[in-house]
PDB file of N, CA and C in Angstrom:
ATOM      1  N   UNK A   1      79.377  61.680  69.293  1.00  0.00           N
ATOM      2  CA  UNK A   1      80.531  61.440  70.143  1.00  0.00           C
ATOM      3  C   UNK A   1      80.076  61.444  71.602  1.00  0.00           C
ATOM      4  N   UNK A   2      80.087  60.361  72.597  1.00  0.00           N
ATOM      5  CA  UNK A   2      79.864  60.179  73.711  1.00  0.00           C
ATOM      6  C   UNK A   2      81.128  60.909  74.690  1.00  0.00           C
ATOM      7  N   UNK A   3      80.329  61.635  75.741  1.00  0.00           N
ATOM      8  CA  UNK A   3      81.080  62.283  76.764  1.00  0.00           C
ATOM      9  C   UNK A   3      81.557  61.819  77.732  1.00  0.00           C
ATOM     10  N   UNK A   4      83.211  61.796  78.167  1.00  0.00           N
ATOM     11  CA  UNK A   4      83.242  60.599  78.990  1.00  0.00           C
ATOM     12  C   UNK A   4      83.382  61.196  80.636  1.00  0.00           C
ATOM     13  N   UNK A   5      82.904  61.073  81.515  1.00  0.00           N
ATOM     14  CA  UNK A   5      82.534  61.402  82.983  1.00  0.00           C
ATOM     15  C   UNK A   5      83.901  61.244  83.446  1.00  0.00           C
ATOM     16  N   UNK A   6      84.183  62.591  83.906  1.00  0.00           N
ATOM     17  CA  UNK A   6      85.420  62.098  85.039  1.00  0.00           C
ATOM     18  C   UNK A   6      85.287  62.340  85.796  1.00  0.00           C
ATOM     19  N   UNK A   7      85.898  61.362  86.860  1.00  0.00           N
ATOM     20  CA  UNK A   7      86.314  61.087  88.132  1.00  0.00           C
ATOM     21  C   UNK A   7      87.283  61.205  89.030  1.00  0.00           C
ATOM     22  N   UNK A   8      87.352  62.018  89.685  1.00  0.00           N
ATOM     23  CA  UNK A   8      87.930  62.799  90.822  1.00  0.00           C
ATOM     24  C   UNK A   8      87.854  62.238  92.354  1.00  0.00           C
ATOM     25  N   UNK A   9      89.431  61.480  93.091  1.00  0.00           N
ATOM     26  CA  UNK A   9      89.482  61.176  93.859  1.00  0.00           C
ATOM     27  C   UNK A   9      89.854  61.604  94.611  1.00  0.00           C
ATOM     28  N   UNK A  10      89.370  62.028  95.377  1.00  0.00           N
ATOM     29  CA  UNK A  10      90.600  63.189  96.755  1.00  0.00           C
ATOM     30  C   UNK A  10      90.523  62.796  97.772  1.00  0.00           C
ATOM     31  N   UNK A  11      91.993  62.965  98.252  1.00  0.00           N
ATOM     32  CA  UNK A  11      93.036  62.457  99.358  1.00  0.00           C
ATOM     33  C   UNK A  11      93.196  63.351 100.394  1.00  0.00           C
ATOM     34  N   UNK A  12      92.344  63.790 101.529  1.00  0.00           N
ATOM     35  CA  UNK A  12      92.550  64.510 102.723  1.00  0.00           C
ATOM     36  C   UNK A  12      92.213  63.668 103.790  1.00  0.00           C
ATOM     37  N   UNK A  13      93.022  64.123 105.240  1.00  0.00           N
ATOM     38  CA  UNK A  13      91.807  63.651 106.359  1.00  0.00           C
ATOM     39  C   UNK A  13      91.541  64.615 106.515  1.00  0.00           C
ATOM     40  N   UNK A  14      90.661  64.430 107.637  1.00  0.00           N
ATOM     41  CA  UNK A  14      90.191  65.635 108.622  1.00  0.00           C
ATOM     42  C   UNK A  14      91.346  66.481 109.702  1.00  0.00           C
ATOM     43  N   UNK A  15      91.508  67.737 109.614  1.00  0.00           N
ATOM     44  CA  UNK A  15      92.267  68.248 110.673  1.00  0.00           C
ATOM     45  C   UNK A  15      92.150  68.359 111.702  1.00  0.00           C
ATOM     46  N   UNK A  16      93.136  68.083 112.887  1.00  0.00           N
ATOM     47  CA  UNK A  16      92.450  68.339 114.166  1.00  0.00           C
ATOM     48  C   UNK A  16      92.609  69.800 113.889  1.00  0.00           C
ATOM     49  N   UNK A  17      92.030  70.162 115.693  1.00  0.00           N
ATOM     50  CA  UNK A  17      91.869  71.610 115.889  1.00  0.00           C
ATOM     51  C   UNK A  17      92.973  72.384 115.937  1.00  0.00           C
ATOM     52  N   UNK A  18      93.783  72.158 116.185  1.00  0.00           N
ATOM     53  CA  UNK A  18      95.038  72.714 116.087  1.00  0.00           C
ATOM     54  C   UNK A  18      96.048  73.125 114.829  1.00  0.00           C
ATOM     55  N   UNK A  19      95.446  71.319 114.148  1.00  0.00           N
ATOM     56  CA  UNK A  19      95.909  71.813 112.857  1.00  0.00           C
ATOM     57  C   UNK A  19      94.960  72.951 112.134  1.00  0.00           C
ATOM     58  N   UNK A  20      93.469  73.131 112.453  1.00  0.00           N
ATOM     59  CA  UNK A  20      93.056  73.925 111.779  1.00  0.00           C
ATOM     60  C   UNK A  20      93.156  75.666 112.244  1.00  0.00           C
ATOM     61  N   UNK A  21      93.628  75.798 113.655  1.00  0.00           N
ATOM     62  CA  UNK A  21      93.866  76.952 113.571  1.00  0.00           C
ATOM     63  C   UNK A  21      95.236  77.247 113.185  1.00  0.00           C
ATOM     64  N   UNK A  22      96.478  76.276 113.330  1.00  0.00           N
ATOM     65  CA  UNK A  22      97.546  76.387 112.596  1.00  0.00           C
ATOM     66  C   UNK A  22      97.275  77.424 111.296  1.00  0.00           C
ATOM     67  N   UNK A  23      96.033  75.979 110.537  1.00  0.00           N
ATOM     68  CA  UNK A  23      95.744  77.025 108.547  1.00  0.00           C
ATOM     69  C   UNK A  23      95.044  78.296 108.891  1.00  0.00           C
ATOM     70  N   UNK A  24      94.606  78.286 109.534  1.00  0.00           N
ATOM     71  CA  UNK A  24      93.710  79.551 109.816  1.00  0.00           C
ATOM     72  C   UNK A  24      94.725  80.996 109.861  1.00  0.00           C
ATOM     73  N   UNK A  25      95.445  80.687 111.041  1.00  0.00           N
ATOM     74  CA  UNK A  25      96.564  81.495 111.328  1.00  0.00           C
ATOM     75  C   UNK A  25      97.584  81.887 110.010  1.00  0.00           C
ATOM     76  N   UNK A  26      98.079  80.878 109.399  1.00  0.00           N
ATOM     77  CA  UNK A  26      99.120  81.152 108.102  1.00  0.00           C
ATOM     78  C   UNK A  26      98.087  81.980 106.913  1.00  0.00           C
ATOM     79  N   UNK A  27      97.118  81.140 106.989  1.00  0.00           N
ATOM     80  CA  UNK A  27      95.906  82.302 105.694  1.00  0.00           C
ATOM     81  C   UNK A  27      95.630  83.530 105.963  1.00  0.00           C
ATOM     82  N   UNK A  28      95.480  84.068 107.103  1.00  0.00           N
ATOM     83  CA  UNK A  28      95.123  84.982 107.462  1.00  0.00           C
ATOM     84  C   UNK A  28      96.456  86.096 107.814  1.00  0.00           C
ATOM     85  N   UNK A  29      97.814  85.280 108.116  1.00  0.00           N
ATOM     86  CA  UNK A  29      98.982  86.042 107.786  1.00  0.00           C
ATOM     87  C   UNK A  29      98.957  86.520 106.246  1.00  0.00           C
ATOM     88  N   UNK A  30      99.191  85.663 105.479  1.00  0.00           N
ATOM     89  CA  UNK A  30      98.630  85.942 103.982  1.00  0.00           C
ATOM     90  C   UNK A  30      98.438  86.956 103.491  1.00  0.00           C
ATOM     91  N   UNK A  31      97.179  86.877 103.856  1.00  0.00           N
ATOM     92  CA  UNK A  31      96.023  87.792 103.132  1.00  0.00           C
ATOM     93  C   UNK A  31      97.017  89.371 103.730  1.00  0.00           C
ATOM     94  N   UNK A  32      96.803  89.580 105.102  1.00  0.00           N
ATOM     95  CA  UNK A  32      97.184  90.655 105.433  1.00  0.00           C
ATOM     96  C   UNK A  32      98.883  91.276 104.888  1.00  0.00           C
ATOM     97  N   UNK A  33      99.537  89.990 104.586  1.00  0.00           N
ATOM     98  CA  UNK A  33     100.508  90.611 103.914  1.00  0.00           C
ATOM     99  C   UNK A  33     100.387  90.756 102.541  1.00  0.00           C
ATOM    100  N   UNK A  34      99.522  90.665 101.763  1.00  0.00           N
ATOM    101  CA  UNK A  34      99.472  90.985 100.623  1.00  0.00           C
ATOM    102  C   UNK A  34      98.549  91.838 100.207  1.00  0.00           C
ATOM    103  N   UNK A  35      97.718  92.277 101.424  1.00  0.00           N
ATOM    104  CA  UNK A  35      97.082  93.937 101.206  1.00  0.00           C
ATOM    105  C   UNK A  35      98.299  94.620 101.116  1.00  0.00           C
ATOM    106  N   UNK A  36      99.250  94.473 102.673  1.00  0.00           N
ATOM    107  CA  UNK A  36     100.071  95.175 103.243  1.00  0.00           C
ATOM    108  C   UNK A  36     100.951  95.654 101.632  1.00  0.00           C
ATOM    109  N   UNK A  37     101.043  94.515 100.938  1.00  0.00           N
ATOM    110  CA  UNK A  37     102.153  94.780  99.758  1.00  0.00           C
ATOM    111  C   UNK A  37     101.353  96.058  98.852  1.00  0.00           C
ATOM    112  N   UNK A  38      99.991  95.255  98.677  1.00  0.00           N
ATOM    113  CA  UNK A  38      99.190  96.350  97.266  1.00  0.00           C
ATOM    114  C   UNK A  38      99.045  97.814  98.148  1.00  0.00           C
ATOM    115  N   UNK A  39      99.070  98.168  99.098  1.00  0.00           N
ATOM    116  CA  UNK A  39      98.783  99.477  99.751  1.00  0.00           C
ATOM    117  C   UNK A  39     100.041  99.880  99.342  1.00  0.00           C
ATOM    118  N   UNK A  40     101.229  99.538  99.566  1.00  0.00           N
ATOM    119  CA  UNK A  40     102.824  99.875  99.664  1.00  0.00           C
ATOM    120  C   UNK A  40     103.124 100.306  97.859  1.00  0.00           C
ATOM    121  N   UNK A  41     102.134  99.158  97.140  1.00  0.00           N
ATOM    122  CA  UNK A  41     102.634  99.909  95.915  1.00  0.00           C
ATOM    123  C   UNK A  41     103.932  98.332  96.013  1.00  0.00           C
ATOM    124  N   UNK A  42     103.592  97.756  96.199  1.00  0.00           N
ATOM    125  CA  UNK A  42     104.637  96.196  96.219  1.00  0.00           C
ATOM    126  C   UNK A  42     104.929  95.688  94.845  1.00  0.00           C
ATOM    127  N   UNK A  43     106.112  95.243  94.577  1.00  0.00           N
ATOM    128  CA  UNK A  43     106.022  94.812  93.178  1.00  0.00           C
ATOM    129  C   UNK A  43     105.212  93.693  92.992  1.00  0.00           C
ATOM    130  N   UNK A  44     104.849  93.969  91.494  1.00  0.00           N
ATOM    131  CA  UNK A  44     103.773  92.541  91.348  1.00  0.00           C
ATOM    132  C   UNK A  44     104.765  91.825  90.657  1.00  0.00           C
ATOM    133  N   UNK A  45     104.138  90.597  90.027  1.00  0.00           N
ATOM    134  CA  UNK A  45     104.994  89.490  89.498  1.00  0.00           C
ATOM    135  C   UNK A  45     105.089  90.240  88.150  1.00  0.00           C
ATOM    136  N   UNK A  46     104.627  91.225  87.445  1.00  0.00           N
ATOM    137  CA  UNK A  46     104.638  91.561  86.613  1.00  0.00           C
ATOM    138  C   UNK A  46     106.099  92.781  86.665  1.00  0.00           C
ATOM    139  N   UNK A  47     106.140  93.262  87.906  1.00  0.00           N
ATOM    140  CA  UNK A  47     107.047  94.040  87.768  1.00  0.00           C
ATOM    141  C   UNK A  47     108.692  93.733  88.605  1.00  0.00           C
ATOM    142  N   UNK A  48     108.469  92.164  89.142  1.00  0.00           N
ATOM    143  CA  UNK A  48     109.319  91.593  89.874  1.00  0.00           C
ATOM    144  C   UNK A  48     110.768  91.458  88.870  1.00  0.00           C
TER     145      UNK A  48
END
C-alpha cells in the first residue's frame, strides 16, 4: 500500500510591528492570567 504525501498550504502575511507587539501583548496577558487562575486554585474546565 503506497503512502500518500500531504500537503499543507498556509495562509499568513507577515505582521507589521505593531501588529506584532499587539500578539505579544494579548499572549503574554494570557499566560499571566492563567498562572494567576492555577495559583488561586481557579476552576478548571473539569470543574467548571
Amino acid at each position: 500500500m503506497e503512502t500518500q504525501s500531504l500537503n499543507i498550504k498556509r495562509h499568513y502575511a507577515k505582521l507589521s510591528e505593531k501588529e506584532t507587539d499587539e500578539l505579544v501583548s494579548a499572549m503574554a496577558e494570557l499566560i499571566v492570567n492563567f498562572i494567576k487562575q492555577k495559583r488561586k486554585g481557579g476552576a478548571s474546565d473539569e470543574n467548571a
